[in-house]
PDB file of N, CA and C in Angstrom:
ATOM      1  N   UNK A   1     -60.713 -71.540  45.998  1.00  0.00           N
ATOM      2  CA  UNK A   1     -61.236 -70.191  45.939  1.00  0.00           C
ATOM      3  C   UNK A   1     -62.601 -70.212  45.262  1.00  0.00           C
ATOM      4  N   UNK A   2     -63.702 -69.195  46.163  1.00  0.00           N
ATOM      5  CA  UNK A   2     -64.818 -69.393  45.119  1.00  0.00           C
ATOM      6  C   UNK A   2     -64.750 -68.650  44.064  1.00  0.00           C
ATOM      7  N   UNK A   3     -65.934 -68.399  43.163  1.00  0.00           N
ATOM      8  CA  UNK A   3     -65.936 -68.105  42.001  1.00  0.00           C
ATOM      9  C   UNK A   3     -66.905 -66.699  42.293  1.00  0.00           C
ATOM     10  N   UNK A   4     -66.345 -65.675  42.094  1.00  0.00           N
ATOM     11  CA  UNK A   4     -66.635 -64.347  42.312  1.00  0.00           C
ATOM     12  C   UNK A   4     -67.409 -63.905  41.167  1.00  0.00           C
ATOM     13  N   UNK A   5     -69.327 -63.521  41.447  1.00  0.00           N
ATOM     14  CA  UNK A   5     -70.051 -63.450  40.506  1.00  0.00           C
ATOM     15  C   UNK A   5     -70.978 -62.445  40.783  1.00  0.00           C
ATOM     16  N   UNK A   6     -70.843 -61.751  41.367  1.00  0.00           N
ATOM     17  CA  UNK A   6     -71.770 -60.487  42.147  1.00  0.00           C
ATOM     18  C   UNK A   6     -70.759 -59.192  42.270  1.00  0.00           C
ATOM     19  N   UNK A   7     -71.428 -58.452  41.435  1.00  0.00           N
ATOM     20  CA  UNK A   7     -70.912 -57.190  41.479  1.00  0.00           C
ATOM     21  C   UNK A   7     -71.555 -55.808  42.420  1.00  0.00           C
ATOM     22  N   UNK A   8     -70.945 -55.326  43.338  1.00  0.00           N
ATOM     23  CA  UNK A   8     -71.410 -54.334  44.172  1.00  0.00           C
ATOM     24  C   UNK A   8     -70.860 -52.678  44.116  1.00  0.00           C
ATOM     25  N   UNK A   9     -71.712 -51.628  44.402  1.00  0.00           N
ATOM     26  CA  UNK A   9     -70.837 -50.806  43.874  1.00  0.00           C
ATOM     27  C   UNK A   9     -71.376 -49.893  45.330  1.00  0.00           C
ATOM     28  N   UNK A  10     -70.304 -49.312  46.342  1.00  0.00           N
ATOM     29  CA  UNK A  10     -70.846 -48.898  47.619  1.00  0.00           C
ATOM     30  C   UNK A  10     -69.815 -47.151  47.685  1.00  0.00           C
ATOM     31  N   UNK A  11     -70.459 -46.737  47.785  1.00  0.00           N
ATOM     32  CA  UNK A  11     -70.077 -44.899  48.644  1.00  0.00           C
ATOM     33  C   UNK A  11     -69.986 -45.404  49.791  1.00  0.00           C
ATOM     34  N   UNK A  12     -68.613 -44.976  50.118  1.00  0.00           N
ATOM     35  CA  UNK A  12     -68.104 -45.072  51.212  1.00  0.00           C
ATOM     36  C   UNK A  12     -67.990 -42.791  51.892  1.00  0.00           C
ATOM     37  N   UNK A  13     -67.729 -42.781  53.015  1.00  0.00           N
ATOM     38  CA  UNK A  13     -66.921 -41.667  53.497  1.00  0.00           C
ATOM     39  C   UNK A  13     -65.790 -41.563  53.728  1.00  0.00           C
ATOM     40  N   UNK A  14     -64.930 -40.677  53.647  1.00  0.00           N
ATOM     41  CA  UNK A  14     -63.535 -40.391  53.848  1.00  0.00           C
ATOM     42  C   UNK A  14     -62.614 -41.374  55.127  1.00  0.00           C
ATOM     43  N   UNK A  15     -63.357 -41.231  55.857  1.00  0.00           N
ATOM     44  CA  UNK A  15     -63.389 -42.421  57.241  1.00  0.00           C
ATOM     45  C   UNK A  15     -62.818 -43.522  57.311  1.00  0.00           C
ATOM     46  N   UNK A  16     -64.269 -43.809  56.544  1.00  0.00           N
ATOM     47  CA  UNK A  16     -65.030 -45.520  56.548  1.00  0.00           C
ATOM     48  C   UNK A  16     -63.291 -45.555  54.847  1.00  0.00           C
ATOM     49  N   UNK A  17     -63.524 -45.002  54.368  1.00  0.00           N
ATOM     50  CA  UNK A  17     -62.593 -45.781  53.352  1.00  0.00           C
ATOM     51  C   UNK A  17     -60.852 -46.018  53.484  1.00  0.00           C
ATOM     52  N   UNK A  18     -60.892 -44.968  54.361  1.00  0.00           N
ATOM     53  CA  UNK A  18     -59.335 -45.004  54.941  1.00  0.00           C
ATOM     54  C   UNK A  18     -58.943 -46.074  55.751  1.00  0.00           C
ATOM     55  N   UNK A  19     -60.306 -46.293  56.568  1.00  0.00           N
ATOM     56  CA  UNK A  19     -60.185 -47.325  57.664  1.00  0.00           C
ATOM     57  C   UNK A  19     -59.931 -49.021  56.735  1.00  0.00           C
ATOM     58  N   UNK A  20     -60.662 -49.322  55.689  1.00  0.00           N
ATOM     59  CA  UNK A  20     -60.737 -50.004  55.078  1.00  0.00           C
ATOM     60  C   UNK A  20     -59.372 -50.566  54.403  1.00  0.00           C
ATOM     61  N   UNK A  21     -59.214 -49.126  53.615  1.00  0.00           N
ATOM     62  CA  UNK A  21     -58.030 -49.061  52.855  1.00  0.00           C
ATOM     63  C   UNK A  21     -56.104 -49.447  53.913  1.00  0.00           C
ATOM     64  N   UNK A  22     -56.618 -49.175  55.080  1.00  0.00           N
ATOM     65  CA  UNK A  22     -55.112 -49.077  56.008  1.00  0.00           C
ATOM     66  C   UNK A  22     -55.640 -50.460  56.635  1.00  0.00           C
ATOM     67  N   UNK A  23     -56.639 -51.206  56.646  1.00  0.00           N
ATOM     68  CA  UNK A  23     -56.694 -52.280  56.971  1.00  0.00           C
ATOM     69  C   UNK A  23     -56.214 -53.510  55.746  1.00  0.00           C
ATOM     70  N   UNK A  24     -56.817 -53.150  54.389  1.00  0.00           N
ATOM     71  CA  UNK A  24     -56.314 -53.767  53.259  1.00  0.00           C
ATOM     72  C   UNK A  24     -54.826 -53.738  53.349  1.00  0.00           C
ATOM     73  N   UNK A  25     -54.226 -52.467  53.537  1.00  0.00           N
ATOM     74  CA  UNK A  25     -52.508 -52.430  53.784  1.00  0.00           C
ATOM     75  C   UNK A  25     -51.848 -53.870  54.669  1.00  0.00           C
ATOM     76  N   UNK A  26     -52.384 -52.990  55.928  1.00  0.00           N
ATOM     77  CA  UNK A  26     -52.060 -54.207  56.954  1.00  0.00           C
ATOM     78  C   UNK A  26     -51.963 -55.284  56.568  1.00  0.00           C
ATOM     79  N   UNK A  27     -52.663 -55.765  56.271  1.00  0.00           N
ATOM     80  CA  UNK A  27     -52.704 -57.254  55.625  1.00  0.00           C
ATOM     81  C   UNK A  27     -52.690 -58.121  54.602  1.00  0.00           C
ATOM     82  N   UNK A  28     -51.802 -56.644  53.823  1.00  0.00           N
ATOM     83  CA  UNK A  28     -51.350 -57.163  52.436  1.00  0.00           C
ATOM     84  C   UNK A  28     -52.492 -57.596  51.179  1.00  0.00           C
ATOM     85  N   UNK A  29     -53.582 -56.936  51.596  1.00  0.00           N
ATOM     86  CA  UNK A  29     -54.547 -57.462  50.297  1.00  0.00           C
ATOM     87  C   UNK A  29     -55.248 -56.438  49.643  1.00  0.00           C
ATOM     88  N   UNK A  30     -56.015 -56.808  48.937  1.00  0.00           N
ATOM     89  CA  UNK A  30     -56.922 -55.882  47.791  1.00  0.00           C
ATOM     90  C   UNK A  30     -57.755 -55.249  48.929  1.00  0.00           C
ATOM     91  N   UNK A  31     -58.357 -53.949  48.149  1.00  0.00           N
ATOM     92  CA  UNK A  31     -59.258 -53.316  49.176  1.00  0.00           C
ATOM     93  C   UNK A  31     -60.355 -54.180  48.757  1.00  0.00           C
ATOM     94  N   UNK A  32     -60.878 -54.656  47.817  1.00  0.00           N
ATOM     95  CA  UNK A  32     -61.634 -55.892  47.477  1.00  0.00           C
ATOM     96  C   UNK A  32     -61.732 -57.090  48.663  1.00  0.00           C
ATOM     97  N   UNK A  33     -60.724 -57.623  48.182  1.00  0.00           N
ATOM     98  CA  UNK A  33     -60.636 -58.760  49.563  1.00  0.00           C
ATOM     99  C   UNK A  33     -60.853 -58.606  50.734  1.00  0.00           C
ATOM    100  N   UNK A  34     -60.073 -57.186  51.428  1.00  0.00           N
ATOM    101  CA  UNK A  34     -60.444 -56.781  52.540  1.00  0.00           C
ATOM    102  C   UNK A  34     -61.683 -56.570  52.802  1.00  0.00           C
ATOM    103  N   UNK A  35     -62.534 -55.488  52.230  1.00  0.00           N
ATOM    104  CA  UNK A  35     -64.321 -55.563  52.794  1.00  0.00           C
ATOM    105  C   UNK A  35     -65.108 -57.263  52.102  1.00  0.00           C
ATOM    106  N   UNK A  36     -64.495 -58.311  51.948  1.00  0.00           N
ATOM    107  CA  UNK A  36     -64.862 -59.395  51.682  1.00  0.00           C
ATOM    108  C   UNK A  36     -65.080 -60.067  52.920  1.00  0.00           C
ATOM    109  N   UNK A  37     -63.319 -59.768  53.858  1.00  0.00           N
ATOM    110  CA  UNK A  37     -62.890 -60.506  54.454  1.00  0.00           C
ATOM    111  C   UNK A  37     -64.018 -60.201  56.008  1.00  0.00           C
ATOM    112  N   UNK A  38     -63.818 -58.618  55.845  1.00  0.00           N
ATOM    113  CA  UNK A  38     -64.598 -58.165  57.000  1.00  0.00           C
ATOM    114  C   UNK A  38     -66.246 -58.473  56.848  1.00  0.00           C
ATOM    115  N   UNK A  39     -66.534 -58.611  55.727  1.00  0.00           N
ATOM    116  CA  UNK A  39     -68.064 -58.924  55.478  1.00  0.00           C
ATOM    117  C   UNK A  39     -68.238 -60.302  56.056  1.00  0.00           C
ATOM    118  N   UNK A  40     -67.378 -61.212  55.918  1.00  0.00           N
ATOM    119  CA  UNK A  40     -67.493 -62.764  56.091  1.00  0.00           C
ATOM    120  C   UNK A  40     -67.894 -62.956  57.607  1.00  0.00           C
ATOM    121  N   UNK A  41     -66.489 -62.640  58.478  1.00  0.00           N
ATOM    122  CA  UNK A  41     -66.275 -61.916  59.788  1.00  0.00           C
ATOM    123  C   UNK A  41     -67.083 -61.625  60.753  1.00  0.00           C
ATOM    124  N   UNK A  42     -67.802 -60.241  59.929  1.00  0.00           N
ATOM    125  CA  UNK A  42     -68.768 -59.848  61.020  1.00  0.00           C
ATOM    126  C   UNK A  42     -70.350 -60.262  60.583  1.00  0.00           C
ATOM    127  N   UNK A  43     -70.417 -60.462  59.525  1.00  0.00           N
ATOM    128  CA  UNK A  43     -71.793 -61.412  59.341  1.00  0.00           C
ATOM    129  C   UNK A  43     -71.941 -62.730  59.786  1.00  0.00           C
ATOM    130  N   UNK A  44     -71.040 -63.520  60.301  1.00  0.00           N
ATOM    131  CA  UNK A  44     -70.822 -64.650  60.774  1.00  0.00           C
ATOM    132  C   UNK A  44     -70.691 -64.680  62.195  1.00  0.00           C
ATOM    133  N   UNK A  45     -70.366 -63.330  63.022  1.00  0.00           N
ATOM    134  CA  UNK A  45     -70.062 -63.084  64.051  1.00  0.00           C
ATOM    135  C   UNK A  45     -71.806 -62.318  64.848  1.00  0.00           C
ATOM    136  N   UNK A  46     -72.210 -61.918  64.268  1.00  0.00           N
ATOM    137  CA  UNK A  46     -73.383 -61.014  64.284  1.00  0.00           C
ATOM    138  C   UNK A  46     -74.187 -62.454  64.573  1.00  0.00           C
ATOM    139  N   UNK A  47     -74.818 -62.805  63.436  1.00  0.00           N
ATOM    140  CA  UNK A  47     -75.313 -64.116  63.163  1.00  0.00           C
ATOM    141  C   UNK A  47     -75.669 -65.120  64.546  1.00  0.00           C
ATOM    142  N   UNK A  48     -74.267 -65.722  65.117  1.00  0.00           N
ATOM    143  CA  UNK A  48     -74.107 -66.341  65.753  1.00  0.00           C
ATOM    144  C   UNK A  48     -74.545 -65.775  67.244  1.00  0.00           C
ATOM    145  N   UNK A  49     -74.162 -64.798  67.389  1.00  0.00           N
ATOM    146  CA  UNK A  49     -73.967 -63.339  68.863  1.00  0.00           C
ATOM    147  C   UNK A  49     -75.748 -63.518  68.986  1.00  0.00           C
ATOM    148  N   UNK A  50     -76.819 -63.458  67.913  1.00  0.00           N
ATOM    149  CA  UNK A  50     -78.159 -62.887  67.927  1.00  0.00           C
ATOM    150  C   UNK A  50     -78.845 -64.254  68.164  1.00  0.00           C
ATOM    151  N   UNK A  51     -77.888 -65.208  67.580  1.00  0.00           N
ATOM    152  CA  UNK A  51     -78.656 -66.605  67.701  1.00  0.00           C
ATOM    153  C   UNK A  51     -78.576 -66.401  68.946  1.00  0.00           C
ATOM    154  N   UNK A  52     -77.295 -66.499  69.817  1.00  0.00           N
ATOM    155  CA  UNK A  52     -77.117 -66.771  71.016  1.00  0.00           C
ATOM    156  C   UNK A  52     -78.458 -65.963  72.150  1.00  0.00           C
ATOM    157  N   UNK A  53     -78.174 -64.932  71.792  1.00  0.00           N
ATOM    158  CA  UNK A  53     -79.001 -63.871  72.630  1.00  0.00           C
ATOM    159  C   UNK A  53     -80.545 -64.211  72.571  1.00  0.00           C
ATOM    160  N   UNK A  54     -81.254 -64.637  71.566  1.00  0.00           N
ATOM    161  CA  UNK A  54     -82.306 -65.289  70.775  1.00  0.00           C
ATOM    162  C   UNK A  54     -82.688 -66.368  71.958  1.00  0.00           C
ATOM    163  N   UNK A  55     -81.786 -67.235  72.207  1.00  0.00           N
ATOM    164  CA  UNK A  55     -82.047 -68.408  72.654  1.00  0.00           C
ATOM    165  C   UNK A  55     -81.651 -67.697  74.146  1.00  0.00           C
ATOM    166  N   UNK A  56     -80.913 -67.113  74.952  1.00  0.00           N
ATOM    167  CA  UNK A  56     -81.000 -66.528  75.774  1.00  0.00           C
ATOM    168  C   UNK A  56     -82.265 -65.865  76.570  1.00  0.00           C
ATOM    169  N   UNK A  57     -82.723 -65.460  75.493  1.00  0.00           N
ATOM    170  CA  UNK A  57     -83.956 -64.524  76.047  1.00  0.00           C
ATOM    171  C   UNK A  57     -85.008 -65.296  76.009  1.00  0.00           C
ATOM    172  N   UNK A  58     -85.245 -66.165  75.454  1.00  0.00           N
ATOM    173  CA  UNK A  58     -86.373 -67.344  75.111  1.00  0.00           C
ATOM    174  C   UNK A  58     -86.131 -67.782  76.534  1.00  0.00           C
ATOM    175  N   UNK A  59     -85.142 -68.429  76.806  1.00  0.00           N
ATOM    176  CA  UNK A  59     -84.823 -69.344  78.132  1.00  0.00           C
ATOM    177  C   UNK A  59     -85.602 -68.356  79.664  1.00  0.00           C
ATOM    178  N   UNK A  60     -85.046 -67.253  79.384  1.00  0.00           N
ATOM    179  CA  UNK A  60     -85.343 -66.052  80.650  1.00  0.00           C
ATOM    180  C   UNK A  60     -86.664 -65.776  80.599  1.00  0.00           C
ATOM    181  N   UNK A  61     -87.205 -66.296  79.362  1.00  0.00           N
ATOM    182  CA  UNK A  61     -88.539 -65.264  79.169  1.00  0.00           C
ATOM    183  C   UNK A  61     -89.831 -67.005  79.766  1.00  0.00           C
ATOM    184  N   UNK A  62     -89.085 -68.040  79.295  1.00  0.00           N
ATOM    185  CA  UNK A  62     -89.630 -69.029  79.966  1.00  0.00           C
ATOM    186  C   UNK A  62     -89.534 -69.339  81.127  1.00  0.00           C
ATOM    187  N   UNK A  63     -88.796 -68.903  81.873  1.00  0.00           N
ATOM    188  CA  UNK A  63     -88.570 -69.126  83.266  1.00  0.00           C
ATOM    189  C   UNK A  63     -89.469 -67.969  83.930  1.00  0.00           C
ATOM    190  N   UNK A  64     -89.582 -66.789  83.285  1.00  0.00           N
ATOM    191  CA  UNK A  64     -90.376 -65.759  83.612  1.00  0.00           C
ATOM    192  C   UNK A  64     -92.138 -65.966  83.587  1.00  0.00           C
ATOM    193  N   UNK A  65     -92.180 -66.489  82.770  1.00  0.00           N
ATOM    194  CA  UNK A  65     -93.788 -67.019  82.575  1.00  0.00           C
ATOM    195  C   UNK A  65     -93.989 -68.292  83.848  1.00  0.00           C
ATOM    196  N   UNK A  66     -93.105 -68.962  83.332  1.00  0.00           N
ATOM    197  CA  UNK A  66     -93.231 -70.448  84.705  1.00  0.00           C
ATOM    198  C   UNK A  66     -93.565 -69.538  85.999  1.00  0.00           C
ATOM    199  N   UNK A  67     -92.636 -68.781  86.817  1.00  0.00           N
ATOM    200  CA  UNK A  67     -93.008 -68.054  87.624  1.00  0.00           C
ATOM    201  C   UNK A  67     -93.983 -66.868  87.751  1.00  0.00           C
ATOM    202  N   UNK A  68     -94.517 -66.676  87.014  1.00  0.00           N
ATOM    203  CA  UNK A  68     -95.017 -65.226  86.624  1.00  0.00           C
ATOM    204  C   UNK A  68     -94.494 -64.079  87.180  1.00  0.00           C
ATOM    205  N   UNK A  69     -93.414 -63.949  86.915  1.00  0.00           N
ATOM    206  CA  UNK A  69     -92.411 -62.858  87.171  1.00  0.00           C
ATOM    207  C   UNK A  69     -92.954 -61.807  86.333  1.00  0.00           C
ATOM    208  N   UNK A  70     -92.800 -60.890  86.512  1.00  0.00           N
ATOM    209  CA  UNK A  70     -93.491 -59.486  85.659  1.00  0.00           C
ATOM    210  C   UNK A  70     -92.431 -58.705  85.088  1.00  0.00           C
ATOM    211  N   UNK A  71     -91.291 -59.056  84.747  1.00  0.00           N
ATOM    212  CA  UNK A  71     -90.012 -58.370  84.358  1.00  0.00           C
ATOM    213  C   UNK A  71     -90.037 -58.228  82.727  1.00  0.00           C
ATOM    214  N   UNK A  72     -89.915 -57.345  82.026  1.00  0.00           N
ATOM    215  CA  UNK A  72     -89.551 -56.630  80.823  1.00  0.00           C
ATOM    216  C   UNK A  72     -88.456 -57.246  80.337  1.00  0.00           C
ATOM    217  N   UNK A  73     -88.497 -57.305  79.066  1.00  0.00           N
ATOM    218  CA  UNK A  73     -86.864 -57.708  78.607  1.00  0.00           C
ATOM    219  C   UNK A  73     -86.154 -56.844  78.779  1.00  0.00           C
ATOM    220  N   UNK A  74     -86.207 -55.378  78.773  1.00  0.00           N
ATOM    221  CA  UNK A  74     -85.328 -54.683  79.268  1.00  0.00           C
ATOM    222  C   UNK A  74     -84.919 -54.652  80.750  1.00  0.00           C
ATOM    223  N   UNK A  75     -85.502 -55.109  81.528  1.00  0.00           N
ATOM    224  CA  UNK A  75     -84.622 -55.439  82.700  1.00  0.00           C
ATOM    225  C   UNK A  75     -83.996 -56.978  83.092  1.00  0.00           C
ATOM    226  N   UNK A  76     -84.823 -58.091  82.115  1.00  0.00           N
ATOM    227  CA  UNK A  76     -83.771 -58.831  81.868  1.00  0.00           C
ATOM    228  C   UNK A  76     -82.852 -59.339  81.416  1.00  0.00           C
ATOM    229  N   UNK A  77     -82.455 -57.953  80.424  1.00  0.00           N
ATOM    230  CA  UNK A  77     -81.228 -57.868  79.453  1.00  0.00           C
ATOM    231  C   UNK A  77     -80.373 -57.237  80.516  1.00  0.00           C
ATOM    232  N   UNK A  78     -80.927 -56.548  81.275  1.00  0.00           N
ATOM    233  CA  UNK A  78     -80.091 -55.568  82.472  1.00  0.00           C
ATOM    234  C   UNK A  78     -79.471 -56.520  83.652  1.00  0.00           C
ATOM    235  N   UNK A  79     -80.385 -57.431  83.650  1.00  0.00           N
ATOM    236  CA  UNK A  79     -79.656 -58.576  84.835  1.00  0.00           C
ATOM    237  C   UNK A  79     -78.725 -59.833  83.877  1.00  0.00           C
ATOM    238  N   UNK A  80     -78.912 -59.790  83.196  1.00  0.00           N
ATOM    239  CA  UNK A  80     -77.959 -60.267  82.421  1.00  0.00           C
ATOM    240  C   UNK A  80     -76.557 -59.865  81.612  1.00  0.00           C
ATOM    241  N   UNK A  81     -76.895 -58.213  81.647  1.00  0.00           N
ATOM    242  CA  UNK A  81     -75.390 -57.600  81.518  1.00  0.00           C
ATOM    243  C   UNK A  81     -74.840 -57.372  82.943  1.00  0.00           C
ATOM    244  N   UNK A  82     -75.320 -57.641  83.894  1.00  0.00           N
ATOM    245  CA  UNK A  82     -75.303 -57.108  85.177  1.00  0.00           C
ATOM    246  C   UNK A  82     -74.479 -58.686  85.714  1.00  0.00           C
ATOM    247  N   UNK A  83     -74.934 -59.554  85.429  1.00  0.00           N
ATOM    248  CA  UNK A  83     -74.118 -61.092  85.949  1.00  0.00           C
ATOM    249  C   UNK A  83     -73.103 -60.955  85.061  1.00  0.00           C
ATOM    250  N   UNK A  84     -72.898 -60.370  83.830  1.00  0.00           N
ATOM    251  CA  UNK A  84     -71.501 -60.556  82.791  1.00  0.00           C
ATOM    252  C   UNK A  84     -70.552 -60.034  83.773  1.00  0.00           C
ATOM    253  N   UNK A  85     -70.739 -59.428  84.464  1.00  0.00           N
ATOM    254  CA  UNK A  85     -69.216 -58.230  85.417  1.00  0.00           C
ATOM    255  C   UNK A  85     -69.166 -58.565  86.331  1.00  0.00           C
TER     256      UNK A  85
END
């Protein structure tokens, strides 16, 4: 276990803390642990998702120049959610 040395102090809404709090339930832990657990989670998940997309768009945007294709990243984010389906 690490060694817990940062203290945070966050306002939550009625919502956001219930959601938290019935997730801490669920799974048997501190409401502490829980926004730990979810911090780890989705900062690690985020992270990785942007790298990906990062290097995605680099690739499209080089193939776009090689050709001199005239396409926007917004329409080649669009052909690329468009091949996901």
């Amino acid at each position: 276990m690490c060694m817990l040395n940062k203290r945070v102090q966050i306002l939550f809404d009625q919502t956001t803390y219930d959601l938290v709090s019935s997730y801490a339930n669920n799974m048997n832990l501190s409401f502490s642990e829980a926004l730990r657990n979810v911090a780890r989670k989705t900062c690690k998940t985020s992270k990785n998702t942007t790298n990906k997309r990062n290097r995605a768009f680099a690739k499209v945007d080089k193939i776009r120049q090689k050709n001199k294709l005239p396409l926007t990243f917004r329409e080649i984010r669009d052909m690329i959610e468009y091949g996901r389906h």
